[in-house]
Protein backbone atom coordinates (compact mmCIF):
# COMPACT_ATOMS: atom_id res chain seq x y z
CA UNK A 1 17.28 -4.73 -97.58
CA UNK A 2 16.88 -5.87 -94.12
CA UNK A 3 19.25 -3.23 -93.26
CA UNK A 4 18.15 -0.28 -94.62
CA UNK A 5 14.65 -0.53 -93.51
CA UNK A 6 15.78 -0.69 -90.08
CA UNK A 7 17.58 2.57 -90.79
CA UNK A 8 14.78 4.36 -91.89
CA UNK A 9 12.81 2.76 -88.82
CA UNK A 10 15.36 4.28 -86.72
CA UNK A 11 14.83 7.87 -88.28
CA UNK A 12 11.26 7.83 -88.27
CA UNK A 13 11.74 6.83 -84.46
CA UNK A 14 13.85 10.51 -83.87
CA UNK A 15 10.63 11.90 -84.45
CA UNK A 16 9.35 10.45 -81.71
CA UNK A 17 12.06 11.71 -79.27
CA UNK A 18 11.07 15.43 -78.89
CA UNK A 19 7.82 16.46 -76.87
CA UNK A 20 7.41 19.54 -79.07
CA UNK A 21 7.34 17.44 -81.93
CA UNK A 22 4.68 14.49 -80.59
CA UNK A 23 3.21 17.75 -79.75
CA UNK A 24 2.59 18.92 -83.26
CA UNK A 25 2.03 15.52 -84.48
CA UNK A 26 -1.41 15.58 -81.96
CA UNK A 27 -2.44 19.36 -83.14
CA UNK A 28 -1.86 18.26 -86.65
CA UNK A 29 -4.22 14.86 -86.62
CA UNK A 30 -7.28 16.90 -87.04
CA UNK A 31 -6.03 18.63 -90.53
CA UNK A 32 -3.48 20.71 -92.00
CA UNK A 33 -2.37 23.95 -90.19
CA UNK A 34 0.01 26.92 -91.25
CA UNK A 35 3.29 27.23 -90.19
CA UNK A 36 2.27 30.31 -87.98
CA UNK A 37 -1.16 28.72 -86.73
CA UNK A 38 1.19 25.85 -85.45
CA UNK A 39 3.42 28.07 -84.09
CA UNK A 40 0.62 29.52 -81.93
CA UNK A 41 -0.53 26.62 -80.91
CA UNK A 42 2.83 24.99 -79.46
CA UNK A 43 4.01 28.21 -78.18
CA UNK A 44 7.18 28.19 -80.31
CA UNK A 45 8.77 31.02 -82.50
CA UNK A 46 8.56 30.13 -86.03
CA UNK A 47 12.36 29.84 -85.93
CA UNK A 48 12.37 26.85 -83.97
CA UNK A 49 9.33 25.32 -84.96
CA UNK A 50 10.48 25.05 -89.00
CA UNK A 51 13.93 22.88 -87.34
CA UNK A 52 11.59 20.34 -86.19
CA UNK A 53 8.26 20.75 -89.16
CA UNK A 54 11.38 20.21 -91.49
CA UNK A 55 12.93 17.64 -89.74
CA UNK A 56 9.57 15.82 -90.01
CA UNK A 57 9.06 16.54 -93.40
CA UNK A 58 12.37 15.16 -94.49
CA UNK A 59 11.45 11.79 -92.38
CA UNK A 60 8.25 11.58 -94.64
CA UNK A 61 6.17 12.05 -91.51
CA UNK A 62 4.69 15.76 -92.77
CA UNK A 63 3.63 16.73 -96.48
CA UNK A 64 3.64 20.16 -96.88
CA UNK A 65 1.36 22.30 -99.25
CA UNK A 66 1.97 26.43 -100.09
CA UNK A 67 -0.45 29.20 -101.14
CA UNK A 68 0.87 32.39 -101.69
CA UNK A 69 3.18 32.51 -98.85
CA UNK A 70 2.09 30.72 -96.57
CA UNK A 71 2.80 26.98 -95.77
CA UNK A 72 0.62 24.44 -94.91
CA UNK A 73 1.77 21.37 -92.94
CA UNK A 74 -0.52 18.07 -92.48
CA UNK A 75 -0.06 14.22 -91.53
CA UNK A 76 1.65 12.67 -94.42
CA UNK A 77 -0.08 8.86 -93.80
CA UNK A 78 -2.78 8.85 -91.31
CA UNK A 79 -1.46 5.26 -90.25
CA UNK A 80 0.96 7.23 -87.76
CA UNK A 81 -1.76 8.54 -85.70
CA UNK A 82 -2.64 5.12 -84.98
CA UNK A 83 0.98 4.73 -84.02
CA UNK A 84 1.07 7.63 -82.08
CA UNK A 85 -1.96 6.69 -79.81
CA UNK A 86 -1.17 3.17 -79.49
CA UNK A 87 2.41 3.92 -77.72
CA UNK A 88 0.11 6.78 -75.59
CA UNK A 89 -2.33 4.01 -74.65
CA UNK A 90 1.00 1.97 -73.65
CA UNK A 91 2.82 4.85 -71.72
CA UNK A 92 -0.92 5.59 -70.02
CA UNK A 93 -0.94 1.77 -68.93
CA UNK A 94 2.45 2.11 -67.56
CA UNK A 95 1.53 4.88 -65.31
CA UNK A 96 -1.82 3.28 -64.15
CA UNK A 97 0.60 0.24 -62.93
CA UNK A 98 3.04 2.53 -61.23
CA UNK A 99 0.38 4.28 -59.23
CA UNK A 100 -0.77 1.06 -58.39
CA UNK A 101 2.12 -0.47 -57.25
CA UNK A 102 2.74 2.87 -55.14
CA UNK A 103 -0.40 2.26 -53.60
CA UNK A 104 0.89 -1.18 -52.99
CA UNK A 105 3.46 -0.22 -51.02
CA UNK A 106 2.01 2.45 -48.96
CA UNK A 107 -0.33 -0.16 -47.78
């Protein structure tokens, strides 16, 4: 069991490793958007942008809803927001050190 949870930890993780993505995971915290809203809003043709909205989905990261023909995309578990902020509030720690530590130095 052990094993295959630390699988699917590793595939939710390849979310993670694309700014475009973590991009559309922030635009996408305050409520569901359409495919070409979201599109706008990274700067992305749609082409592109449905590789990584359905290499989300399939990580259980987006849900996605239609109407007509358009598709919606939103947060699957709001639980990841608090994920992705806490590792932003880690990464904005890291740079507040390095400055200081360049400041350090130039002392």
């Amino acid at each position: 069991m052990d094993g295959q949870i630390y699988q699917y930890h590793a595939e939710m993780c390849q979310v993670f490793s694309h700014p475009k993505r973590l991009e559309a995971i922030n635009v996408l915290r305050d409520g569901e958007m359409s495919v070409t809203e979201l599109a706008q809003k990274l700067e992305l043709t749609i082409g592109n942008l449905s590789q990584h909205l359905s290499m989300m989905k399939e990580r259980h990261i987006l849900l996605t809803r239609k109407e007509g023909n358009m598709v919606y995309y939103r947060i699957l578990n709001p639980k990841l927001i608090r994920c992705f902020d806490m590792m932003r509030e880690m990464l904005f720690d890291q740079i507040k050190q390095d400055a200081a530590l360049i400041e350090a130095r130039a002392r």
